[in-house]
N, C-alpha and C. Protein backbone atom coordinates (compact mmCIF):
# COMPACT_ATOMS: atom_id res chain seq x y z
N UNK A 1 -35.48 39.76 146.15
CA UNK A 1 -35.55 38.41 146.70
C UNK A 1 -36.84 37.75 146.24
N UNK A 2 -37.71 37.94 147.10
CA UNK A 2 -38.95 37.67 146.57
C UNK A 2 -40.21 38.56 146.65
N UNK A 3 -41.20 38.46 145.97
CA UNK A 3 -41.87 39.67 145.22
C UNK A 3 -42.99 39.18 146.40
N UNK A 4 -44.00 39.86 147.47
CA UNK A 4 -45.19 39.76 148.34
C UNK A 4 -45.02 38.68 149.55
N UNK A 5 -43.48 38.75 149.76
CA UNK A 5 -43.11 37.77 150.92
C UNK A 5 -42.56 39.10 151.87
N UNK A 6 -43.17 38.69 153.59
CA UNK A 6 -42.39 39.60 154.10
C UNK A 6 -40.95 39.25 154.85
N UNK A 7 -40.00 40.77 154.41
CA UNK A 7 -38.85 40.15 154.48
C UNK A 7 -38.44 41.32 156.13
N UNK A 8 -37.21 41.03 156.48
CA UNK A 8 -37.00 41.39 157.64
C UNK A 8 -35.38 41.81 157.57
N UNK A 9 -34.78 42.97 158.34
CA UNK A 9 -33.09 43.37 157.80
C UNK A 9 -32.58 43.29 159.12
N UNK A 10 -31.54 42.67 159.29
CA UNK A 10 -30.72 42.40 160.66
C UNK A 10 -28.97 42.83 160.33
N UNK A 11 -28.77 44.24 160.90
CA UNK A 11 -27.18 44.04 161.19
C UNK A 11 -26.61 43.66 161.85
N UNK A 12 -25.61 42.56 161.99
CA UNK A 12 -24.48 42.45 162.95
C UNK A 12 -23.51 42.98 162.86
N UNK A 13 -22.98 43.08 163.80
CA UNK A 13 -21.29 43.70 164.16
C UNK A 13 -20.25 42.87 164.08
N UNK A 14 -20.65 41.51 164.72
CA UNK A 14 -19.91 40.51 165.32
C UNK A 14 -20.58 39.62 165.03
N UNK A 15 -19.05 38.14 165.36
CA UNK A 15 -19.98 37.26 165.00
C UNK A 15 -20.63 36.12 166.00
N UNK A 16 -20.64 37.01 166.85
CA UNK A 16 -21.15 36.70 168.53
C UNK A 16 -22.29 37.05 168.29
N UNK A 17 -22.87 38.55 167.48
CA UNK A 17 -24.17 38.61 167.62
C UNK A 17 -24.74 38.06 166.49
N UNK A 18 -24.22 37.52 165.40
CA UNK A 18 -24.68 36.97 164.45
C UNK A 18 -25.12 35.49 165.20
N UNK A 19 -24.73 34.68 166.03
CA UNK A 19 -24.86 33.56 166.62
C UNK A 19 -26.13 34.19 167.52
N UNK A 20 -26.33 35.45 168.42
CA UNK A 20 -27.27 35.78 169.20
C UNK A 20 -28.65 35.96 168.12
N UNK A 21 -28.36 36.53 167.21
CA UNK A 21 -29.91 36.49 166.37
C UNK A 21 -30.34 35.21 165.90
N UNK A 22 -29.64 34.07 165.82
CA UNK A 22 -29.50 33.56 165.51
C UNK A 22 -30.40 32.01 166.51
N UNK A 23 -29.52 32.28 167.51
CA UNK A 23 -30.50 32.04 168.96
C UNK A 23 -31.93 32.34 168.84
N UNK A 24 -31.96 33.85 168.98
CA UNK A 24 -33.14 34.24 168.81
C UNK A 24 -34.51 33.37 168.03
N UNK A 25 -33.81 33.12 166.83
CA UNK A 25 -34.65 32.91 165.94
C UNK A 25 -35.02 31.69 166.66
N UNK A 26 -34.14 30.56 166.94
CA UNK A 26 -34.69 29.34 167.28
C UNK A 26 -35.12 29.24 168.53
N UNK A 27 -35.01 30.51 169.17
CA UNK A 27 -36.62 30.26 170.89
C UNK A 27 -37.69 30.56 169.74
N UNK A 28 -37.74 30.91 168.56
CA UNK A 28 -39.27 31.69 167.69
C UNK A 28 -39.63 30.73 167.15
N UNK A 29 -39.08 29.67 166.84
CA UNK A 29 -39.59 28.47 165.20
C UNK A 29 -40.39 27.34 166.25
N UNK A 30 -41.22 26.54 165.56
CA UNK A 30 -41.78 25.77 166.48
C UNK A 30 -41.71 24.83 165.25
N UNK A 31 -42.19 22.84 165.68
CA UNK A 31 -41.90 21.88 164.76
C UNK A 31 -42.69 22.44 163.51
N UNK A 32 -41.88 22.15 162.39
CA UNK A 32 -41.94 21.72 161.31
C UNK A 32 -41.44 23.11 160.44
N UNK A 33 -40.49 23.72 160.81
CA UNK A 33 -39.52 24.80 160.36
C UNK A 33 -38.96 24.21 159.37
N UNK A 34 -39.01 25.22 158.54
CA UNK A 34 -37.63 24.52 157.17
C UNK A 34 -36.97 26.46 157.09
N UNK A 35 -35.89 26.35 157.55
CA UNK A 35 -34.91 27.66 157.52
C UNK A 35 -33.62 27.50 156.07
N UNK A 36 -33.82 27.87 155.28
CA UNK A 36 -33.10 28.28 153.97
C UNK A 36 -31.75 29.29 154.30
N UNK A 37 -30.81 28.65 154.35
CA UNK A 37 -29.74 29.94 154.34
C UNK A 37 -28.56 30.12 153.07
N UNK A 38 -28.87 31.13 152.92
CA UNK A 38 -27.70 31.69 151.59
C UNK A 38 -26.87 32.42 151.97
N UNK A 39 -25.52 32.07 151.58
CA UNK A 39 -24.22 32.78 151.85
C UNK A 39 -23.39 32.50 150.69
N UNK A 40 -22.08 33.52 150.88
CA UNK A 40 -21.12 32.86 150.32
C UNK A 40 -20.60 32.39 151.34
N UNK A 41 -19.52 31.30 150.71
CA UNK A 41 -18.42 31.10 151.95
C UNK A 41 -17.74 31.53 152.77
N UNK A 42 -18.38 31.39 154.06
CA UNK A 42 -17.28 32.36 155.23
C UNK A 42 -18.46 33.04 155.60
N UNK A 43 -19.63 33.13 155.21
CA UNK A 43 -20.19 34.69 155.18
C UNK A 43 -21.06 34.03 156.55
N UNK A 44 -21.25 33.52 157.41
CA UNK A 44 -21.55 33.06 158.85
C UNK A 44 -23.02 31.72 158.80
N UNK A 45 -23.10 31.28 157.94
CA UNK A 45 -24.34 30.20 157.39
C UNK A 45 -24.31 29.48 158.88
N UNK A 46 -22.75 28.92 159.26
CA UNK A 46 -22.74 28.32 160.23
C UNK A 46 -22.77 28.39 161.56
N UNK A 47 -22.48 29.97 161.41
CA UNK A 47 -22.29 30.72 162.72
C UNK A 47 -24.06 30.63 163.46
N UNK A 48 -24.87 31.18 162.40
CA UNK A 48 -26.34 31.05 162.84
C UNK A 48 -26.51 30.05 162.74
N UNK A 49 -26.32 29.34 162.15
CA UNK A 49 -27.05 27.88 162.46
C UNK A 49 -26.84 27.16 164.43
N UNK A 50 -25.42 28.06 164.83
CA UNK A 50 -24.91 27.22 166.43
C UNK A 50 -25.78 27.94 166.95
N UNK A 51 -26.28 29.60 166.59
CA UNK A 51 -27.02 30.04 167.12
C UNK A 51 -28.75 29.31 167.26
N UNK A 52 -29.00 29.23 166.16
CA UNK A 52 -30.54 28.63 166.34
C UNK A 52 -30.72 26.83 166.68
N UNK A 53 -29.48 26.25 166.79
CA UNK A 53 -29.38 25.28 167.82
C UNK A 53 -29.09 25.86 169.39
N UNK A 54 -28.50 26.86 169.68
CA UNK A 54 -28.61 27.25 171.07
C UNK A 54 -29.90 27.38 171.52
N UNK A 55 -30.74 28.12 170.53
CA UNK A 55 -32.06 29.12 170.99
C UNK A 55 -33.20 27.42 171.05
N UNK A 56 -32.89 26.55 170.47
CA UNK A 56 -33.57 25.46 170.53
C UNK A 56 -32.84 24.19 171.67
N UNK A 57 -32.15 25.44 172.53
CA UNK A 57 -31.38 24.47 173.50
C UNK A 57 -30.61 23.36 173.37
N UNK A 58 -30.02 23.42 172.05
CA UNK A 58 -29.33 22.55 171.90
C UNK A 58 -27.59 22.50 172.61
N UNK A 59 -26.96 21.62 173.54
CA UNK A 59 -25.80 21.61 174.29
C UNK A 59 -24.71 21.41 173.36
N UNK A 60 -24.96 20.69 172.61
CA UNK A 60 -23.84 19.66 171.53
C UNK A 60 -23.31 20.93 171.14
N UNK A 61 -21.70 20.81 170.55
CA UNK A 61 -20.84 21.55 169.60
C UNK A 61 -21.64 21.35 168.33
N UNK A 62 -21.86 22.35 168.17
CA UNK A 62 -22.67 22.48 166.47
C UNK A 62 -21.59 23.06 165.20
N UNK A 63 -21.36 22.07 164.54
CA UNK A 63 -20.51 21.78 163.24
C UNK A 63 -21.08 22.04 161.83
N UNK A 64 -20.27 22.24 161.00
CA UNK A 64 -20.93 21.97 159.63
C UNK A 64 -20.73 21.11 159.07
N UNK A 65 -21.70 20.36 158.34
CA UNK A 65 -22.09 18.79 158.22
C UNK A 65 -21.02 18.85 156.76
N UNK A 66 -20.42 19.72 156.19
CA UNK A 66 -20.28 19.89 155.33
C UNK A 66 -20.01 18.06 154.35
N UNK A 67 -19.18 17.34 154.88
CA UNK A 67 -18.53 15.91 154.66
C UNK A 67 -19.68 15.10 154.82
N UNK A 68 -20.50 15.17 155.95
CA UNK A 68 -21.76 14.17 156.07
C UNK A 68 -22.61 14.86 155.18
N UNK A 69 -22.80 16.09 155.07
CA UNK A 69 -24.48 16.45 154.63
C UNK A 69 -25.35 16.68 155.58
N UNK A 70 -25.54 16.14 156.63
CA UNK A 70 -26.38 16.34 157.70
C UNK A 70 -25.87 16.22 159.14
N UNK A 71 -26.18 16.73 159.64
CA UNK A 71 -26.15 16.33 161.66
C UNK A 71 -27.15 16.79 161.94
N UNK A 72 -27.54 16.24 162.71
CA UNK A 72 -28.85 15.72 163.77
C UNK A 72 -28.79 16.48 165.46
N UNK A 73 -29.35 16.85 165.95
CA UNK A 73 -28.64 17.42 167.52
C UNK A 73 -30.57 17.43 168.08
N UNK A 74 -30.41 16.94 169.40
CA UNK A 74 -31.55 17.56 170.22
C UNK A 74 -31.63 18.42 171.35
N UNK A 75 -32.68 18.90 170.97
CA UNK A 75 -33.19 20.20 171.91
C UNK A 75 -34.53 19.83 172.31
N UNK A 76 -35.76 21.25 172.49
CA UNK A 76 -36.43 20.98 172.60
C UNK A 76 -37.33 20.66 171.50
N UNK A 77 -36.59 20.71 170.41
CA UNK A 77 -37.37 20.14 168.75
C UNK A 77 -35.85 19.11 168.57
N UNK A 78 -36.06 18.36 167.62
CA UNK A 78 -34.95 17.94 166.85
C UNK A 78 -34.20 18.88 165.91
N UNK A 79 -32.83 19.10 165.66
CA UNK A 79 -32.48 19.56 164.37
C UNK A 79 -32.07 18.99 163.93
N UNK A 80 -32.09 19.11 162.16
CA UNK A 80 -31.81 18.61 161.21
C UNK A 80 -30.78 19.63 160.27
N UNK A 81 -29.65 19.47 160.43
CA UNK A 81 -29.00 20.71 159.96
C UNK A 81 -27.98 20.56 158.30
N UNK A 82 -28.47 20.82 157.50
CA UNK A 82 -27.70 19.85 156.24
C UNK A 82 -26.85 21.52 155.37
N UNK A 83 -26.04 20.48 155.04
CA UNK A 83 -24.92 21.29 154.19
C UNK A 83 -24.96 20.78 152.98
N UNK A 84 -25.48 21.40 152.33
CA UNK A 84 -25.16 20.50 150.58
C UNK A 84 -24.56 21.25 149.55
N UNK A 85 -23.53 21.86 150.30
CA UNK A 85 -22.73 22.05 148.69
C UNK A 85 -21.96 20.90 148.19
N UNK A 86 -21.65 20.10 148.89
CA UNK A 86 -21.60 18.96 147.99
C UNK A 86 -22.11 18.14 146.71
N UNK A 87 -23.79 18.77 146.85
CA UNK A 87 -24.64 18.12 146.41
C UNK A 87 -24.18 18.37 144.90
N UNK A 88 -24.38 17.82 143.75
CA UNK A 88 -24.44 18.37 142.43
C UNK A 88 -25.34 18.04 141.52
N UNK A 89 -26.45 17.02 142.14
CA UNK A 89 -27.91 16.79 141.14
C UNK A 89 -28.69 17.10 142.49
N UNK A 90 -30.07 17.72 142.56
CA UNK A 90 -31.24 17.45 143.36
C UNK A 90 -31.68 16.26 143.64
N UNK A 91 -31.01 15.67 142.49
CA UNK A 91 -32.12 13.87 143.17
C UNK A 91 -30.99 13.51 144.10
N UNK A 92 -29.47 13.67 144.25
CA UNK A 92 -28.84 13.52 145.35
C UNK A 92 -29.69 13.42 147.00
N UNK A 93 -30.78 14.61 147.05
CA UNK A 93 -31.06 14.75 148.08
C UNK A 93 -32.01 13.13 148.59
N UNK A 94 -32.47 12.81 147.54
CA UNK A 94 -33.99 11.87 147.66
C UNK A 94 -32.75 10.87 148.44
N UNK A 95 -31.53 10.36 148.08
CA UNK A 95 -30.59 9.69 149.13
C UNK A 95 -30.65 9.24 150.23
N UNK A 96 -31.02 11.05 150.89
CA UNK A 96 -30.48 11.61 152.11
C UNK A 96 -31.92 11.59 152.44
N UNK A 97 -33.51 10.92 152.10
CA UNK A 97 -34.68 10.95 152.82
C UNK A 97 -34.77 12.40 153.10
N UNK A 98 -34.59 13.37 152.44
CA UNK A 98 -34.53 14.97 152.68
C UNK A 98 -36.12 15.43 153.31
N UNK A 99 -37.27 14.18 152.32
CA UNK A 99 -38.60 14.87 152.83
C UNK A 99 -38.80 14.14 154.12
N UNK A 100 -38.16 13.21 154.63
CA UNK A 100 -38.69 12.84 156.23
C UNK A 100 -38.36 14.10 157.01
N UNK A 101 -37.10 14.93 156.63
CA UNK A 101 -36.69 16.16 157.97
C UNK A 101 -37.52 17.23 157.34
N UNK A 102 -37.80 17.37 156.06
CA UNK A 102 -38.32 18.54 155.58
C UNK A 102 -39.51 18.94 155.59
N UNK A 103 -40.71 18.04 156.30
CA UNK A 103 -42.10 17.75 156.42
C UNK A 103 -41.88 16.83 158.19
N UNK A 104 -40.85 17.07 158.35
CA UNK A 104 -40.73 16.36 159.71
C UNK A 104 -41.70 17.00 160.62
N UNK A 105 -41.41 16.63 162.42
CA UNK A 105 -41.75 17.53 163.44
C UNK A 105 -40.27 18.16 164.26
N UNK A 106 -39.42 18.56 163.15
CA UNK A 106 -37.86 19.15 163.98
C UNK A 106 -37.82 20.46 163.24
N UNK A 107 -36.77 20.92 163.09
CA UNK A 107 -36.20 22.09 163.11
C UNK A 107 -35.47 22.16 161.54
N UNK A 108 -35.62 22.01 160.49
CA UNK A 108 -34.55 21.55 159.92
C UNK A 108 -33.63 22.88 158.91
N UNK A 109 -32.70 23.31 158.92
CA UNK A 109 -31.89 24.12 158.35
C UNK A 109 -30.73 23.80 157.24
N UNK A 110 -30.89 23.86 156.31
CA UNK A 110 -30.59 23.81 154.92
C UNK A 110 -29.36 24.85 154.59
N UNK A 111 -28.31 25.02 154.40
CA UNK A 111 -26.95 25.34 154.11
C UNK A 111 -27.13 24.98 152.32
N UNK A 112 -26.59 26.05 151.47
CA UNK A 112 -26.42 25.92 150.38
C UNK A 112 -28.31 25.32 149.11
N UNK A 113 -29.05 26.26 149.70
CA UNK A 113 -30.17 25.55 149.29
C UNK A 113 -30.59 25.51 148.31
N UNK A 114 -29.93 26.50 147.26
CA UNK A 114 -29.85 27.07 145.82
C UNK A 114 -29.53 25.55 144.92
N UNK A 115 -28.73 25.03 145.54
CA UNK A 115 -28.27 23.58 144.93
C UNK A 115 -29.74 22.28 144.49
N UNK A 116 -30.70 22.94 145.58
CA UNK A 116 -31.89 22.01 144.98
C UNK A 116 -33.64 22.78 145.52
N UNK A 117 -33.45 23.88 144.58
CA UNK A 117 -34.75 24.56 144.69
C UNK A 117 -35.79 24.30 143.76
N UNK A 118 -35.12 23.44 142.98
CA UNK A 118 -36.80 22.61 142.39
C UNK A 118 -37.80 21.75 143.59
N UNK A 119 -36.59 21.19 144.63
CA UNK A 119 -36.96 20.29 145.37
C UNK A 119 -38.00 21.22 147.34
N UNK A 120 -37.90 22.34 146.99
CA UNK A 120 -38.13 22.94 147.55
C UNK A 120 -39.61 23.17 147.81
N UNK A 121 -40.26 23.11 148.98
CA UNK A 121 -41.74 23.28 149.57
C UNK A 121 -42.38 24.79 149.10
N UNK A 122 -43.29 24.76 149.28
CA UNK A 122 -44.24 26.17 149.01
C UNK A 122 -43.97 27.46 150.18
N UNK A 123 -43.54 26.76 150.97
CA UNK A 123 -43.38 27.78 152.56
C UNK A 123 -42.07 27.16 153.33
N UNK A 124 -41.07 28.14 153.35
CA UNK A 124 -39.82 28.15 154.14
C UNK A 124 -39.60 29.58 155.10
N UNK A 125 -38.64 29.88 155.44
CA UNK A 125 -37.75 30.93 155.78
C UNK A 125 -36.55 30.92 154.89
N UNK A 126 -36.36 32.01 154.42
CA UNK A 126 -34.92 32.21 153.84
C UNK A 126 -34.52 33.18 154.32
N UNK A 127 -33.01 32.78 154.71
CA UNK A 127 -31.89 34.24 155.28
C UNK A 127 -30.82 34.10 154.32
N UNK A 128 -30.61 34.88 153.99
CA UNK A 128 -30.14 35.29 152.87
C UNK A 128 -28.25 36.62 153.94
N UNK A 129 -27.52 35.89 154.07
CA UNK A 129 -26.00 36.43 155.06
C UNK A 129 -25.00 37.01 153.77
N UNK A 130 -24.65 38.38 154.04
CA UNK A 130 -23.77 39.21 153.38
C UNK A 130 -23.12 39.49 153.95
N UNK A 131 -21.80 39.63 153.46
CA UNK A 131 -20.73 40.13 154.19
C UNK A 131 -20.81 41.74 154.08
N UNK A 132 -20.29 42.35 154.85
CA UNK A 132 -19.85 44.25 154.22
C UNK A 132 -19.03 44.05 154.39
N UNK A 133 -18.02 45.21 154.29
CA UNK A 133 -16.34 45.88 154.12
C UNK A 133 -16.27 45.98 155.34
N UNK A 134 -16.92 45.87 156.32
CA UNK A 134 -15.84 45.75 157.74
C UNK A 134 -16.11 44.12 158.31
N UNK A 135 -15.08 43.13 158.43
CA UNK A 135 -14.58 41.67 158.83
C UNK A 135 -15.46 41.06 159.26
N UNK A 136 -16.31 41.45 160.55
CA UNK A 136 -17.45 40.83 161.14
C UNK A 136 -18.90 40.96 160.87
N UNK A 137 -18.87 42.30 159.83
CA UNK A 137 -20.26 42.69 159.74
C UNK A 137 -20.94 41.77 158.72
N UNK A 138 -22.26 41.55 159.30
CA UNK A 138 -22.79 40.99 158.34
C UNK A 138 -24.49 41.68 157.80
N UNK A 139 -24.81 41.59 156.39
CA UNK A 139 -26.36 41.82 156.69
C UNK A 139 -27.02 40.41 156.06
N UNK A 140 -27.94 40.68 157.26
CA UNK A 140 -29.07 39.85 157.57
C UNK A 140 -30.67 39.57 156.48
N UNK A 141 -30.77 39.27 155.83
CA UNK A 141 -32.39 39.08 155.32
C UNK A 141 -33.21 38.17 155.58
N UNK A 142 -34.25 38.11 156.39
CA UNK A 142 -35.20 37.26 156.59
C UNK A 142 -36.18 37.71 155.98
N UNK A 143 -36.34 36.41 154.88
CA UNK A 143 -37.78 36.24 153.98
C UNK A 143 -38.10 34.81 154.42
N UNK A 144 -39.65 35.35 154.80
CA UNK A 144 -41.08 34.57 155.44
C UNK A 144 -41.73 34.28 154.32
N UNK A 145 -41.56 33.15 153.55
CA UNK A 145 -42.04 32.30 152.64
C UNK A 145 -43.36 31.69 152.55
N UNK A 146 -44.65 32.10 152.34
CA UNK A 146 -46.02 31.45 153.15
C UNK A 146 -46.49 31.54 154.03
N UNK A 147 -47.77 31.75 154.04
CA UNK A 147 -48.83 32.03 155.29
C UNK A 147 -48.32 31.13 156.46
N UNK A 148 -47.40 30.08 156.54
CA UNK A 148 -47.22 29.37 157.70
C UNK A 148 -46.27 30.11 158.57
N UNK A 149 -45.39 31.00 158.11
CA UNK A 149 -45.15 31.52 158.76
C UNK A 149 -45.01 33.19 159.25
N UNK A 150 -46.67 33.51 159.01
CA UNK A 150 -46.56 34.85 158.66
C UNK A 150 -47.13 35.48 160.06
N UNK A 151 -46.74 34.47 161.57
CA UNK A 151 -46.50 34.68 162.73
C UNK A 151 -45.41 35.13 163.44
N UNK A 152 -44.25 34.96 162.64
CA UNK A 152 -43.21 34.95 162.97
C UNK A 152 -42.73 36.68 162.78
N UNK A 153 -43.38 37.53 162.19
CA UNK A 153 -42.99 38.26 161.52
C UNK A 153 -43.25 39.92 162.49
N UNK A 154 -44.00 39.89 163.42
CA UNK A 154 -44.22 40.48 164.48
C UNK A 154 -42.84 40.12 165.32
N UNK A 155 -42.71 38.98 166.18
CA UNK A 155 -41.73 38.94 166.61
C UNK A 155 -40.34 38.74 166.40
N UNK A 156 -40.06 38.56 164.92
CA UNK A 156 -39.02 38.97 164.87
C UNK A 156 -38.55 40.52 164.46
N UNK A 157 -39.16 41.11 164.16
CA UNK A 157 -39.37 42.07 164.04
C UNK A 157 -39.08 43.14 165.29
N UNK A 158 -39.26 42.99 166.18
CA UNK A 158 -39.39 42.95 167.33
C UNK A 158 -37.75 42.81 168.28
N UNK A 159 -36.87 42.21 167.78
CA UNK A 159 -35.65 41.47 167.72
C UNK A 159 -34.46 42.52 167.80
């Protein structure tokens, strides 16, 4: 993944607990989070994402923006939750004001982020969701991208 970043391994069973770590994570992030998630399709991008809108108390049905690109939901941060496989140039994003949520004071979580990693900050989170050979399982990688968040890494750890 990446070479002197620390990374973190989470199995799920289900995709109840894939939504519970998921939670987790968002009682842990405080404003100005940028969360990177890689999957293939199906492989639960969205499932954690309802989770770390729960853990940030968010009430709303949490969707994938996939058609908009973004949804918005509040908690006790804002989220900013974008889907861009749609996307097919990076400057697509400049559109979508990507650096107001991405340098914001919310939460913001990125679906498909491979699509514009030139456009990408010095310090994120990336989870990186695999499927295995049994239906619900998934593995987990959390890579802590930059000293900003190299707090996080005790307690999730911890998890």
């Amino acid at each position: 993944m990446f070479l002197g970043c620390k990374m973190i391994r989470f199995v799920t069973k289900t995709e109840e607990a894939t939504e519970e770590l998921g939670k987790k994570i968002g009682q842990l992030v405080k404003a100005g989070t940028l969360i990177l998630l890689r999957g293939d399709l199906g492989s639960g991008k969205t499932v954690l994402s309802r989770g770390i809108a729960r853990g940030l108390g968010v009430e709303a049905a949490v969707t994938s923006p996939t058609f908009t690109l973004m949804h918005q939901y509040q908690g006790r941060l804002p989220l900013f939750h974008f889907d861009i496989y749609r996307i097919t140039d990076p400057e697509e994003m400049f559109d979508l004001d990507y650096e107001e949520y991405f340098y914001g004071d919310g939460v913001t979580v990125v679906e498909w982020p491979e699509r514009m990693e030139e456009l990408l900050p010095d310090e994120y989170i990336l989870i990186e969701i695999e499927k295995t050979d049994r239906p619900d399982e998934r593995q987990i990688t959390i890579a802590l991208v930059g000293e900003k968040y190299k707090d996080l890494e005790g307690a999730l750890n911890s998890i």
